[in-house]
Protein backbone atom coordinates (compact mmCIF):
# COMPACT_ATOMS: atom_id res chain seq x y z
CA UNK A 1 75.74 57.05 82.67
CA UNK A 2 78.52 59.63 82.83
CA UNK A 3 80.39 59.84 86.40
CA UNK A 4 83.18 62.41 87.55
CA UNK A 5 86.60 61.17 87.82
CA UNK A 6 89.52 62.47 89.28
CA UNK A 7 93.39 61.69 87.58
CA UNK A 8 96.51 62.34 88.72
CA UNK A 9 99.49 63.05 87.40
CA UNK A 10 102.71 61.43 88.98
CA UNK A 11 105.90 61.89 89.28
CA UNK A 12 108.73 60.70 91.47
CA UNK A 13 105.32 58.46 93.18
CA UNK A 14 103.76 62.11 93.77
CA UNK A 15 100.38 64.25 92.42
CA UNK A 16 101.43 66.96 90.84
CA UNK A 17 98.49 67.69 89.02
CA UNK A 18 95.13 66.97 88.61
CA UNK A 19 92.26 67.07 86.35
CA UNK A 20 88.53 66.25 86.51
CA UNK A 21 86.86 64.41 83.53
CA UNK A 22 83.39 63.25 83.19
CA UNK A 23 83.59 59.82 81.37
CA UNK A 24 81.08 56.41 80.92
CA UNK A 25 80.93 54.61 84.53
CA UNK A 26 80.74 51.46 82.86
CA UNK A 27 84.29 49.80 81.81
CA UNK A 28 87.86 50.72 82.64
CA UNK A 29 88.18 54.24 82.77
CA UNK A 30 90.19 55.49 79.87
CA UNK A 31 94.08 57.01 79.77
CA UNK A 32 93.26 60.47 81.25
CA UNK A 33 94.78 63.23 78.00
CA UNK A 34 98.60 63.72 77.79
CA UNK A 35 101.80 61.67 78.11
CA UNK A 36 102.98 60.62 81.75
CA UNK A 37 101.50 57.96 84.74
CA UNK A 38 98.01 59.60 85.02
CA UNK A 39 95.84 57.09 88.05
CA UNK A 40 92.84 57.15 89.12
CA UNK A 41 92.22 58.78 92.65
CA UNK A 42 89.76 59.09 95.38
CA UNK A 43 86.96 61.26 95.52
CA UNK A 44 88.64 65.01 96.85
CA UNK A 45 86.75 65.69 99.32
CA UNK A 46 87.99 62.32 101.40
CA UNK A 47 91.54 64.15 101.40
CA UNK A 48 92.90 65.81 103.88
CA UNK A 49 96.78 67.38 103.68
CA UNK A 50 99.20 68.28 106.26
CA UNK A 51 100.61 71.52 105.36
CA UNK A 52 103.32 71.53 102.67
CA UNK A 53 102.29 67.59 102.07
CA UNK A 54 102.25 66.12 98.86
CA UNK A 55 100.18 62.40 98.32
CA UNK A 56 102.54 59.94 97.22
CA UNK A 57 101.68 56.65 96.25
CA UNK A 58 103.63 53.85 98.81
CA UNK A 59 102.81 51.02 96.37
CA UNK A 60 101.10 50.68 92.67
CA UNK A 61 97.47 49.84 93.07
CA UNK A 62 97.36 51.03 96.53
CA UNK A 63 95.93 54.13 98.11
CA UNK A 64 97.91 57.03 97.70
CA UNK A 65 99.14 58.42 101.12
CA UNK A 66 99.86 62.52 102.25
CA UNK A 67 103.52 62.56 103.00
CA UNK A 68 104.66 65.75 104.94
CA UNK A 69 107.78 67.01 103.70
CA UNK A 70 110.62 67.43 106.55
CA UNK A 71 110.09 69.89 109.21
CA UNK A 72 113.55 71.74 108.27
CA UNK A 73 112.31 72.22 104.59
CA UNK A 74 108.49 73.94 105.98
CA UNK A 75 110.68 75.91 108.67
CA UNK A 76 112.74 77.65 105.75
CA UNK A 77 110.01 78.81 103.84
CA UNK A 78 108.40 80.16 106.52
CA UNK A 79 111.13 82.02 107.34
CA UNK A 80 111.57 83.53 103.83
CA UNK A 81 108.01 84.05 103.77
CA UNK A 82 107.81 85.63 107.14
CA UNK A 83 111.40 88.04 105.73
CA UNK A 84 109.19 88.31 102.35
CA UNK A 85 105.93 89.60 104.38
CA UNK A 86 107.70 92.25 106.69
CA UNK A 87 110.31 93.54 103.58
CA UNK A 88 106.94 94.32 102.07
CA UNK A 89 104.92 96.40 104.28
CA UNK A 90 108.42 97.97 105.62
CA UNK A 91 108.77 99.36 101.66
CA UNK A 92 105.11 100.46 101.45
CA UNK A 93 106.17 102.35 104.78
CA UNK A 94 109.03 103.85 103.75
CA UNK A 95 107.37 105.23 100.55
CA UNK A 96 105.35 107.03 102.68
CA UNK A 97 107.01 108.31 105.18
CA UNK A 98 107.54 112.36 104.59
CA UNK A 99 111.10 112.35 106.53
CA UNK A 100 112.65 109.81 103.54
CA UNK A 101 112.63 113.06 101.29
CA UNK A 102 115.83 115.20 101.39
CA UNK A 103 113.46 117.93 102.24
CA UNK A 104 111.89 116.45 105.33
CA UNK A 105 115.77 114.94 106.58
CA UNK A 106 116.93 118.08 106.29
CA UNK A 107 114.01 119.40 108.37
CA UNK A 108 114.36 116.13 110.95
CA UNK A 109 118.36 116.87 111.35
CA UNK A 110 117.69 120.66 112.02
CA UNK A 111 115.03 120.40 114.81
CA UNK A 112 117.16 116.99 116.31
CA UNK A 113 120.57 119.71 116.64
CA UNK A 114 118.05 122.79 117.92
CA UNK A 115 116.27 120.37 120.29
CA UNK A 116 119.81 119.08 121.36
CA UNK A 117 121.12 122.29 122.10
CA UNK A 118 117.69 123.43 123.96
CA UNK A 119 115.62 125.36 121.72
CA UNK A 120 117.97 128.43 122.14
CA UNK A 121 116.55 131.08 120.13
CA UNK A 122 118.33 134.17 119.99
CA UNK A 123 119.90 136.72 117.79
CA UNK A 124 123.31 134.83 117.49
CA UNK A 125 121.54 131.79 117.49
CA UNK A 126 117.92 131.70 116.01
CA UNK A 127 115.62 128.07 115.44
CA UNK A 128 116.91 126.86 112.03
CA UNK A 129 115.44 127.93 109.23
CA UNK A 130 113.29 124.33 108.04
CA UNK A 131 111.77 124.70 111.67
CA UNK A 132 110.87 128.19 111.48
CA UNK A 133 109.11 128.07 107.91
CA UNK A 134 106.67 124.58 109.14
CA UNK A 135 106.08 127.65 112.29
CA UNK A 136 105.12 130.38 109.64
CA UNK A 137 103.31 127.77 107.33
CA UNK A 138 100.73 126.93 110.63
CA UNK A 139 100.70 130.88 112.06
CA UNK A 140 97.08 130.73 111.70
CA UNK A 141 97.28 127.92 114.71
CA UNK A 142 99.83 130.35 116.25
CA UNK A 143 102.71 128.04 116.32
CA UNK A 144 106.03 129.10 117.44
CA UNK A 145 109.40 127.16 115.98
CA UNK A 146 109.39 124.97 118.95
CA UNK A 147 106.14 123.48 118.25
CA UNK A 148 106.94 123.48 114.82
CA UNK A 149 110.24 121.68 115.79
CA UNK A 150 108.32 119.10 117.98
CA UNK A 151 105.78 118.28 115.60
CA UNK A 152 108.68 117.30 112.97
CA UNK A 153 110.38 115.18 115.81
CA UNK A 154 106.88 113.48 116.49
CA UNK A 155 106.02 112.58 113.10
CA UNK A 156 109.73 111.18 112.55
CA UNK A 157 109.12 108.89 116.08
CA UNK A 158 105.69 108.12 114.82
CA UNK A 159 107.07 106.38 111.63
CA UNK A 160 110.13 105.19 113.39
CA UNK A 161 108.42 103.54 116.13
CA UNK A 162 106.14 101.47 112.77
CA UNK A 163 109.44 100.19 111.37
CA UNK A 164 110.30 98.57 114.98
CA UNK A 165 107.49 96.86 114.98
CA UNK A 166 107.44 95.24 111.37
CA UNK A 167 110.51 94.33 112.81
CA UNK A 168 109.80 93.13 116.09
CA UNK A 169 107.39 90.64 114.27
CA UNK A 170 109.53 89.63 112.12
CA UNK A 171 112.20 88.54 114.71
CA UNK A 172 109.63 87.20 116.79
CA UNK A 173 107.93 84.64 114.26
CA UNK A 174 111.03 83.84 112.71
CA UNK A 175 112.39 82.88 116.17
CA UNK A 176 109.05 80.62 116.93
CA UNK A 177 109.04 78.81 113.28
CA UNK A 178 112.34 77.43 114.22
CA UNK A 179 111.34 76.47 117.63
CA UNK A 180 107.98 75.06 115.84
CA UNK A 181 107.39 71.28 116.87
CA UNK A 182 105.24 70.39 113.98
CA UNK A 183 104.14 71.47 110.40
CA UNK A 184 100.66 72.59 111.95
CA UNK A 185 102.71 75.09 114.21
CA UNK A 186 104.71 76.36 111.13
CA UNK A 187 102.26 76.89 109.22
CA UNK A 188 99.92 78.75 111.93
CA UNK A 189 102.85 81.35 112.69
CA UNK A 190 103.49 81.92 109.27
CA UNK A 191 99.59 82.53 108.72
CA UNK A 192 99.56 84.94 111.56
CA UNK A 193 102.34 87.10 110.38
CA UNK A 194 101.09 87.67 107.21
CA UNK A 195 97.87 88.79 108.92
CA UNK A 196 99.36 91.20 111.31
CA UNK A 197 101.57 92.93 108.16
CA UNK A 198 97.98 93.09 106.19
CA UNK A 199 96.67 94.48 109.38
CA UNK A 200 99.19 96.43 110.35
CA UNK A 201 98.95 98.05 106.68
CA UNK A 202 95.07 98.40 106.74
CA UNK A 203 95.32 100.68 109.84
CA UNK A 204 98.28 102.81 107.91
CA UNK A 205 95.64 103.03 104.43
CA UNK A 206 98.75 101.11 102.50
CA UNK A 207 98.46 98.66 100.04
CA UNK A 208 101.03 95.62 100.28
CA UNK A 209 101.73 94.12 96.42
């Protein structure tokens, strides 16, 4: 009769890999394929990790045993995971945004100086000319150059105000990983902050890589 086992390959006393084979239940099992200590381990499903743990065996011919790694070494890679997550969806902003173009700065830094000075709009001094032509381009609304010049501030505050955010997360996990008690905790705010920059880039129709 054929039974499922599971080997394990280890290394420095710790799986780090494994491989099913289906083999004869009667008898030793044989060497699983492949140089290196390959053992025999428990069914899978028995197993349960800590985050970041890696099952080490404490003693040949024993059970092997999870062994969490130290709380320092999870609280890094959260961290660079947590910089890694908001450096994403802060890219797939700016490649959107309209005011990164020379076009649209130029625009932004004209309507920031007329909006400054108070909208004056006279002969010697008439709304700059990338405000007036976003006016002209929505006359059939009936905009004048203020509005025009407003709508160009709003959209650059709109974008702005998503950058602060990304990273106001990003500070704020970063801060609790390395107040984090345990590897549960770590591993919970990382979790979370890789959902809120996959939400955050749903709502915005962006695609993080």
């Amino acid at each position: 009769m054929l039974v499922s086992r599971i080997y394990g390959l280890v290394v420095g006393g710790c799986v780090v890999q494994s491989t099913v084979r289906m083999e004869v239940e009667v008898g030793p099992p044989p060497p699983a394929p492949g140089g290196g200590d390959w053992r025999v381990l428990p069914a899978q499903p028995e197993w349960s990790a800590p985050p970041g743990a890696r099952l080490r065996w404490i003693a040949f011919g024993a059970m092997p045993e999870w062994e969490a790694p130290p709380l320092d070494g999870l609280r890094e890679a959260a961290i660079n995971a947590i910089d890694a997550d908001g450096e994403a969806l802060r890219l797939a902003v700016i490649n959107r945004m309209p005011t990164q173009t020379e076009e649209y700065r130029q625009a932004l830094t004209q309507a920031q100086a007329w909006q400054a000075a108070g909208y004056p709009e006279t002969e010697e001094s008439p709304a700059p000319a990338d405000v007036t032509s976003w006016a002209m381009a929505r006359w059939r609304d009936g905009w004048t150059a203020r509005q025009a010049a407003d709508d160009i501030l709003s959209t650059a505050s709109t974008w702005a105000a998503i950058l602060s955010k990304i990273r106001l997360l990003r500070l704020l996990n970063k801060q609790d990983v390395l107040h984090a008690a345990t590897p549960e905790e770590v591993a919970a705010i990382r979790a979370d902050m890789a959902a809120d920059m996959q939400t955050m880039a749903r709502d915005l129709g962006l695609t993080l890589i």
